[in-house]
N, C-alpha and C. Protein backbone atom coordinates (compact mmCIF):
# COMPACT_ATOMS: atom_id res chain seq x y z
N UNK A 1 78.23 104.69 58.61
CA UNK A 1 77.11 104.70 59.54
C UNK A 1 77.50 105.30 60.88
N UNK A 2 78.82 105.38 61.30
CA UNK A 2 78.91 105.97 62.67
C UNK A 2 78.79 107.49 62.47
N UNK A 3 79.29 108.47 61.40
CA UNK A 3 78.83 109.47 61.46
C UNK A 3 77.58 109.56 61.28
N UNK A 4 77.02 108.77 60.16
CA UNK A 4 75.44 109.39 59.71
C UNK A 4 74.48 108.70 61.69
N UNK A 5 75.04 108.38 62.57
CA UNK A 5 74.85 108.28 63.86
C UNK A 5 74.76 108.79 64.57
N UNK A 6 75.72 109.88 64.69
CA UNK A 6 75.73 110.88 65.61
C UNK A 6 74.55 111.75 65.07
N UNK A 7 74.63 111.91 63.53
CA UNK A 7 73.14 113.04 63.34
C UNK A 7 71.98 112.41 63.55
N UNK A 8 72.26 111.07 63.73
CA UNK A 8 70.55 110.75 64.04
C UNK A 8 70.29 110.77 65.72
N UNK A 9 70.87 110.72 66.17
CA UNK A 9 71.14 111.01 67.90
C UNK A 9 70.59 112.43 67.96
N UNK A 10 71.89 112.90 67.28
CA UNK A 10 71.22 114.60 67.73
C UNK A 10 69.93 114.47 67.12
N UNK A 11 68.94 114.15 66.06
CA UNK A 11 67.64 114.55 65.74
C UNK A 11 66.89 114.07 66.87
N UNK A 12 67.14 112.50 67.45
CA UNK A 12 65.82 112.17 68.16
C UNK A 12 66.14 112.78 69.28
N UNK A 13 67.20 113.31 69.91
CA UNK A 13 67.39 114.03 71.96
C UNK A 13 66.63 115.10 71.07
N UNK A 14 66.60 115.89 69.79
CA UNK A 14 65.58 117.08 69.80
C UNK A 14 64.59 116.96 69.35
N UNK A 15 64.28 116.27 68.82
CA UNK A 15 62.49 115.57 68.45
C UNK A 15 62.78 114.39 69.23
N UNK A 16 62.27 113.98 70.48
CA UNK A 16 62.10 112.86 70.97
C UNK A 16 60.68 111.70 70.55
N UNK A 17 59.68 112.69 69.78
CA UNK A 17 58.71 112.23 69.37
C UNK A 17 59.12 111.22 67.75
N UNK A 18 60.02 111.45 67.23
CA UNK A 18 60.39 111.00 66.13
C UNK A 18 60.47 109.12 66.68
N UNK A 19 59.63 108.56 65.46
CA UNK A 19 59.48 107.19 65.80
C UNK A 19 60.06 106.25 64.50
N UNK A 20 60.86 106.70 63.77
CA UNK A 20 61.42 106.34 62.50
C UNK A 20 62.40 107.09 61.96
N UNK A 21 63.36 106.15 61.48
CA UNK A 21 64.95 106.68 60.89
C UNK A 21 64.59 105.95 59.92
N UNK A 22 64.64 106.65 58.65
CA UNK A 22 64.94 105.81 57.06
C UNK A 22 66.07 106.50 56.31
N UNK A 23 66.84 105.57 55.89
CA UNK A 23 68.10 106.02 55.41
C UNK A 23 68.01 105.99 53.81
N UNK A 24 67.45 106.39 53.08
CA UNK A 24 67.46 106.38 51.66
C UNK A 24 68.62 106.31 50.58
N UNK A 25 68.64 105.29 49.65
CA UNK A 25 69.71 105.17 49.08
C UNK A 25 68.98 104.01 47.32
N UNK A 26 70.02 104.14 46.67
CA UNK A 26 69.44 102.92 45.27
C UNK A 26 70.58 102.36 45.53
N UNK A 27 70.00 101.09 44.64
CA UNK A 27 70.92 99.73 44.73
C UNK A 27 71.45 100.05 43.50
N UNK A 28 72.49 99.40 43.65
CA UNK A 28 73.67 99.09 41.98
C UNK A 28 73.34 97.89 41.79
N UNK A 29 72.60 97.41 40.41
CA UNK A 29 72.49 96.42 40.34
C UNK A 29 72.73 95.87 38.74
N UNK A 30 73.91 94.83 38.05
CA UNK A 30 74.20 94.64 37.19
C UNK A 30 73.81 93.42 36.37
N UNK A 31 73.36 92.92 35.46
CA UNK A 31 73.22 91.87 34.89
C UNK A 31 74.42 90.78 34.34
N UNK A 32 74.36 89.68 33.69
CA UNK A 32 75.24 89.09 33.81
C UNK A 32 76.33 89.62 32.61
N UNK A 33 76.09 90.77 31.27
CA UNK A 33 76.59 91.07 30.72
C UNK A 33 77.24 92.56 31.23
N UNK A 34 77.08 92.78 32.73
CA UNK A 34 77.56 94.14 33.33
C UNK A 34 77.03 95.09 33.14
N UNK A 35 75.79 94.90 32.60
CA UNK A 35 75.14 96.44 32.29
C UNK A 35 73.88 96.03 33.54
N UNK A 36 73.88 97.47 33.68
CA UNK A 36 72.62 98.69 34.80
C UNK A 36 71.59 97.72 34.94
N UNK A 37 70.41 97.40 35.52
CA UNK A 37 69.84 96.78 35.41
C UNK A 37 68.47 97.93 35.90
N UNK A 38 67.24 98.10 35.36
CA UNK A 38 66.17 98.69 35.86
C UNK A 38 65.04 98.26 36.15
N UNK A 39 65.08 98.56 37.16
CA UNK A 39 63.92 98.01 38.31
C UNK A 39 62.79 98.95 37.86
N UNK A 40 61.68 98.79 37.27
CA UNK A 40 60.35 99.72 37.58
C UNK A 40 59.01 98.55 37.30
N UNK A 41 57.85 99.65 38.23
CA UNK A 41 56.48 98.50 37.81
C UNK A 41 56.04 100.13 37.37
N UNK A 42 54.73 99.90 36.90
CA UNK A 42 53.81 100.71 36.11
C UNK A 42 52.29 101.04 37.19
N UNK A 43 52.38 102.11 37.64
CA UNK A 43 51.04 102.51 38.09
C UNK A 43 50.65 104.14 37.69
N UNK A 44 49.33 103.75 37.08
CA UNK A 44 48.76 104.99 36.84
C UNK A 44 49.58 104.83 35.08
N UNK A 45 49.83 104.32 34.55
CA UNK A 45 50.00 104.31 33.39
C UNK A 45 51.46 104.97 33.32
N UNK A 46 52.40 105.59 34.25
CA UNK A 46 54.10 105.73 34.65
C UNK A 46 54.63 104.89 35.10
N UNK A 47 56.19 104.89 34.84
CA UNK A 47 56.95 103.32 35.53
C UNK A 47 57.46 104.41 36.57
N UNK A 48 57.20 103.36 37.75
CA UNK A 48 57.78 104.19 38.76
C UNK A 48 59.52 102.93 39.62
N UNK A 49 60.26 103.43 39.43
CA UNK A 49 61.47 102.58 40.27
C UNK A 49 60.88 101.67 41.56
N UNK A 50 61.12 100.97 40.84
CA UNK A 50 60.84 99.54 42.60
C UNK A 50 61.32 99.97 43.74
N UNK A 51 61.15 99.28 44.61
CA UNK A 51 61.81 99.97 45.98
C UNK A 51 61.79 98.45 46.95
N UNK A 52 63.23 98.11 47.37
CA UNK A 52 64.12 97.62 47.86
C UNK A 52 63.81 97.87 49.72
N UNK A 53 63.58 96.80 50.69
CA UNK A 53 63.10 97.46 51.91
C UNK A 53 64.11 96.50 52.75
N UNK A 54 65.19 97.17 53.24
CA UNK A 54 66.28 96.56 53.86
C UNK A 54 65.66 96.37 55.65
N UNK A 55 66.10 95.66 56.13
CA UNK A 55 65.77 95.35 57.46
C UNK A 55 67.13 94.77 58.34
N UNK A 56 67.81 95.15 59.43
CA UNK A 56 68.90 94.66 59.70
C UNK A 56 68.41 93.87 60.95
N UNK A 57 69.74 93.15 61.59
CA UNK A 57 69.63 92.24 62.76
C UNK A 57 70.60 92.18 63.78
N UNK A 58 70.71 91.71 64.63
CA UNK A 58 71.85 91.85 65.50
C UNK A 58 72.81 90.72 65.48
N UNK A 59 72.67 90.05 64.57
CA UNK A 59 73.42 88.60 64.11
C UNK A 59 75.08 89.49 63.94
N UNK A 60 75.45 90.31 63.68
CA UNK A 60 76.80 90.80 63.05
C UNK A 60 77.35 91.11 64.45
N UNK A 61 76.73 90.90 65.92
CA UNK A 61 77.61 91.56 67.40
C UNK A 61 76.96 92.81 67.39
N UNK A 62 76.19 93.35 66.93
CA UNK A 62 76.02 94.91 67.63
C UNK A 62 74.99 94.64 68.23
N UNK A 63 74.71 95.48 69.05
CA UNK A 63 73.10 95.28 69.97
C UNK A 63 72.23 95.85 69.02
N UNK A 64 71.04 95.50 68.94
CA UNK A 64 69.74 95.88 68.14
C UNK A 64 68.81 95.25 68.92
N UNK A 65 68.28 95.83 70.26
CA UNK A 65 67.03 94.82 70.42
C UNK A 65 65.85 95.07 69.82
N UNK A 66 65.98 96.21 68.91
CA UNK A 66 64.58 96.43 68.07
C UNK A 66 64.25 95.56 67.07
N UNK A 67 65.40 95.01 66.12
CA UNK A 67 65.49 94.75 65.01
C UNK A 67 63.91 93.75 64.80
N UNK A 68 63.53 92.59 65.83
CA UNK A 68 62.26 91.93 64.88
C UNK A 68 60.97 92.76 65.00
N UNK A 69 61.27 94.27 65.90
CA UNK A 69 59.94 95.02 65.88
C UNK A 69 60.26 95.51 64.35
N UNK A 70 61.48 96.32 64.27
CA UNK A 70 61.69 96.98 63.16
C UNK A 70 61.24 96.03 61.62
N UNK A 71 61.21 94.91 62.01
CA UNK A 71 61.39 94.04 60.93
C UNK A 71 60.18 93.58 60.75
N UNK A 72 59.29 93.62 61.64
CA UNK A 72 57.45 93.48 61.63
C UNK A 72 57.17 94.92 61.18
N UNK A 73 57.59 96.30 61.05
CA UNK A 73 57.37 96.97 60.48
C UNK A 73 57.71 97.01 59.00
N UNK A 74 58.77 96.79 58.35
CA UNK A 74 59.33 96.60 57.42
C UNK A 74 58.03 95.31 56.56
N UNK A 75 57.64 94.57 57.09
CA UNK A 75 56.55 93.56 56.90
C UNK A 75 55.51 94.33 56.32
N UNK A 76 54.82 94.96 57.25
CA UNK A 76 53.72 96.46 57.62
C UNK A 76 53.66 96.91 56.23
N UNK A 77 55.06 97.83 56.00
CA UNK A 77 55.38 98.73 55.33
C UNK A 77 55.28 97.97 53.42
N UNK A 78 55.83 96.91 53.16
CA UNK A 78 55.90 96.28 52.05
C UNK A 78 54.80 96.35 51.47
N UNK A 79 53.42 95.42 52.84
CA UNK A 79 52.20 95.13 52.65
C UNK A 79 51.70 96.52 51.72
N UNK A 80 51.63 97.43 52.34
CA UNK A 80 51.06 98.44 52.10
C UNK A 80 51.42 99.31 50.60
N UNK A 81 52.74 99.12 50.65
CA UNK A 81 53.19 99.12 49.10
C UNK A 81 52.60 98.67 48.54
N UNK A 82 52.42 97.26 48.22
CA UNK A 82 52.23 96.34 47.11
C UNK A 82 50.41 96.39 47.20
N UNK A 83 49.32 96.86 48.31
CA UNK A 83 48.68 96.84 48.15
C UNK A 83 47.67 98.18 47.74
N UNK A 84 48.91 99.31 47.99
CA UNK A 84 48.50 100.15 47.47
C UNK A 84 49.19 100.60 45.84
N UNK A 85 50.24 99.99 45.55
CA UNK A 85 50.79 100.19 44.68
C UNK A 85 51.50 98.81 44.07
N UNK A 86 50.33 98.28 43.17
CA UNK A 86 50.86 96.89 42.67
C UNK A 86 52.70 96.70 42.31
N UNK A 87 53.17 96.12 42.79
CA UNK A 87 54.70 95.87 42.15
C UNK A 87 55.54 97.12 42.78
N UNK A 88 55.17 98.00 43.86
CA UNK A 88 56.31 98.78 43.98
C UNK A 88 57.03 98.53 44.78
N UNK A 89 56.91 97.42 46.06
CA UNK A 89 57.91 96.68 46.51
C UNK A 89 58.92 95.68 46.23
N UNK A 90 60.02 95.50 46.36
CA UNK A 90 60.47 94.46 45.73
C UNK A 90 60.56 93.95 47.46
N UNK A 91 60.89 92.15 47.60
CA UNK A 91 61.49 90.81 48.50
C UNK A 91 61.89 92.24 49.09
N UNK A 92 61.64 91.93 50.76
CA UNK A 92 62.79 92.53 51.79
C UNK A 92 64.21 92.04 51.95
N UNK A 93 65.04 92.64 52.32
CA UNK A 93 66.26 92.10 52.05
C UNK A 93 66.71 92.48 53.92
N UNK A 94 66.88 90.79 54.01
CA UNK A 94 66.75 90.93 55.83
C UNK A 94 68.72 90.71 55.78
N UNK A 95 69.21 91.42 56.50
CA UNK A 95 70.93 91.90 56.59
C UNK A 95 71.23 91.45 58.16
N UNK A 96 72.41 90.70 58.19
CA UNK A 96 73.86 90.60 59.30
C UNK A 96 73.63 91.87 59.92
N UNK A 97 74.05 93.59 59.51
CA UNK A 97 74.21 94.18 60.06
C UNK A 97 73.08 95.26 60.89
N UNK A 98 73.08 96.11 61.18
CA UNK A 98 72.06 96.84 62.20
C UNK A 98 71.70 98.69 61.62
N UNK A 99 73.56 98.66 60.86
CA UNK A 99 72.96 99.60 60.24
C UNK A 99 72.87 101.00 61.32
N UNK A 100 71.79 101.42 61.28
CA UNK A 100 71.64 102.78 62.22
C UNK A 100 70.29 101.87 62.92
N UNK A 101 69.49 101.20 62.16
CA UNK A 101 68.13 100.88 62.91
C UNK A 101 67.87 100.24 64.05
N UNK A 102 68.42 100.73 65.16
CA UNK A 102 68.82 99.90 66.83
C UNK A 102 68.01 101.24 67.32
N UNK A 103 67.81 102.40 66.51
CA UNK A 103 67.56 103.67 67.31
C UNK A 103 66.39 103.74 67.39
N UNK A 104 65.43 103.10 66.86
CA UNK A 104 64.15 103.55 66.28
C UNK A 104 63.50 101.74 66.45
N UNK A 105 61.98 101.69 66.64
CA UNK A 105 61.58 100.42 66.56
C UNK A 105 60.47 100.48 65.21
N UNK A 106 60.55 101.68 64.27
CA UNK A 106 60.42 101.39 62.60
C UNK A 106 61.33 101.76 62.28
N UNK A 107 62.68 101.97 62.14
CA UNK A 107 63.89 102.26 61.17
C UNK A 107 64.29 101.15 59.82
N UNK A 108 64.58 101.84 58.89
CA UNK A 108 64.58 100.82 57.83
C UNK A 108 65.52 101.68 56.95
N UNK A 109 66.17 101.12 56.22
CA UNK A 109 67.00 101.10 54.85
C UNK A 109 65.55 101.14 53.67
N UNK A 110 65.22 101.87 52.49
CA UNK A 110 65.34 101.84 51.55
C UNK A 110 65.87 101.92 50.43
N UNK A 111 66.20 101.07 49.35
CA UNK A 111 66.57 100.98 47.86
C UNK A 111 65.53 101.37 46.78
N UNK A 112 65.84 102.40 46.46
CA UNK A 112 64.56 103.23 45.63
C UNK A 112 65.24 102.74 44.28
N UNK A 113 64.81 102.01 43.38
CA UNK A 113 65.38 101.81 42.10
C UNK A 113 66.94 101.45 42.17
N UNK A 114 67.47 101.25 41.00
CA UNK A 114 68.70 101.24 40.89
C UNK A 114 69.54 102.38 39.90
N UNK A 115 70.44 102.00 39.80
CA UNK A 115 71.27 102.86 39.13
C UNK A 115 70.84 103.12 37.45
N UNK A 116 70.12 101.77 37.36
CA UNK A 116 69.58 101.68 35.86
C UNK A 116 68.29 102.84 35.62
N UNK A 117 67.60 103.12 36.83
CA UNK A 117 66.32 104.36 36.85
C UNK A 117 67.33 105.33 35.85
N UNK A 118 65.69 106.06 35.84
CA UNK A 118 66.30 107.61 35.63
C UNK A 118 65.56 108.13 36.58
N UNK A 119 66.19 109.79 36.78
CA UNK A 119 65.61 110.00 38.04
C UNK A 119 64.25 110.30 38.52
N UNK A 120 63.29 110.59 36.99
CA UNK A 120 61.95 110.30 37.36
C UNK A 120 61.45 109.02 37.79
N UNK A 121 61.75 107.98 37.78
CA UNK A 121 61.33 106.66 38.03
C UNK A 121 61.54 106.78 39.82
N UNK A 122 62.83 107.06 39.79
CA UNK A 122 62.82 107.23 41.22
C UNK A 122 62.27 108.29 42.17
N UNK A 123 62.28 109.53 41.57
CA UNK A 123 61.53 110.43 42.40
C UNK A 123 59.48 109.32 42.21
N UNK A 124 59.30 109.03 41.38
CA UNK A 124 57.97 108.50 41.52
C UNK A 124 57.89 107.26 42.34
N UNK A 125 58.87 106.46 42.41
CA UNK A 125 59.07 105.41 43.36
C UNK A 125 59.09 106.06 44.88
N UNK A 126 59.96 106.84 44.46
CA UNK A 126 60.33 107.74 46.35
C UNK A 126 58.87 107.70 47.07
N UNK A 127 57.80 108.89 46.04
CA UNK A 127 56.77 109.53 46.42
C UNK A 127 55.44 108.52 46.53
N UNK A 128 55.60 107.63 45.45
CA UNK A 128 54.61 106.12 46.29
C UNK A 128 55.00 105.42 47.51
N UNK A 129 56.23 105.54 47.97
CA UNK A 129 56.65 104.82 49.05
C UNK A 129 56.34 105.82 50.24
N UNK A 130 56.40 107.03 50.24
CA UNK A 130 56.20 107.70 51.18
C UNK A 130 54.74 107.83 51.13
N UNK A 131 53.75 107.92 50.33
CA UNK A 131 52.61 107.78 50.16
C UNK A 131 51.78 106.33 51.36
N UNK A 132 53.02 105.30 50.89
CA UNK A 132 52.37 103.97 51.49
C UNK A 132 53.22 104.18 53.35
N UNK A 133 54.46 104.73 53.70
CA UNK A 133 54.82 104.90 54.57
C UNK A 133 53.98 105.94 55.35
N UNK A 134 53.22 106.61 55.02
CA UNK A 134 52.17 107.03 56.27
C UNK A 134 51.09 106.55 56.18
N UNK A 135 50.76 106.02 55.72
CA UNK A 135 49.78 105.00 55.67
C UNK A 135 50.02 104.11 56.81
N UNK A 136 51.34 103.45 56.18
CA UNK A 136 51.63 102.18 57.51
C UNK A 136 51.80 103.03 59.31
N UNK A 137 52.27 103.91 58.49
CA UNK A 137 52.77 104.50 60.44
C UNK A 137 51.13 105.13 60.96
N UNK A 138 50.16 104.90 60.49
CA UNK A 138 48.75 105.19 61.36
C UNK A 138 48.17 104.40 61.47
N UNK A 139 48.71 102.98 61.09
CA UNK A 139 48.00 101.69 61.26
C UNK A 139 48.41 100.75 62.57
């Protein structure tokens, strides 16, 4: 995170208008026999990869005074998932650390599927989430 830092610095001193950092990534997630585990719900008659909505805090020592705006967005943002897209949110997963999201007062971590997707599940997970993420950011 301290490098992927400096590039988010340099983006917002040159878009100062930029009001959101999302760091995109899937979870590894294993069952109790060690195998992949896959996350998808079904809309439109396709399984699309769940999506995982991380939120950090300043509990770990770093400064974040954004984190419970960021984290009322992250709220925002779920809503809008799940009500535009039954089941494509999964539980927020509220974190010790801060992460990059101190920069931004919507910055968020997403977990687009897991390792168990294939990568259509997740490109269709990606593209409902960004679907419901401008949604939330004009509300």
């Amino acid at each position: 995170y301290k490098n992927s830092l400096k590039s988010v610095t340099e983006a917002l001193e040159k878009y100062p208008t930029i009001e959101s950092v999302i760091d995109i990534h899937r979870d590894a997630i294993y069952d109790a026999k060690n195998q992949k585990m896959k996350l998808v719900t079904t809309i439109d008659g396709k399984k699309a990869a769940q999506v995982m909505i991380v939120s950090g805090t300043n509990v770990g020592g770093l400064p974040h005074p954004n984190w419970e705006e960021n984290l009322g967005f992250a709220v925002k943002l779920q809503k809008e998932m799940n009500n535009s897209y039954k089941g494509l949110a999964r539980p927020i997963n509220l974190r010790q650390e801060r992460f990059n999201m101190h920069t931004t007062k919507a910055s968020l971590i997403l977990e687009v599927g897991s390792n168990g997707n294939t990568l259509e599940e997740a490109i269709l997970g990606a593209r409902y989430s960004a679907l419901a993420f401008a949604k939330a950011m004009k509300k």
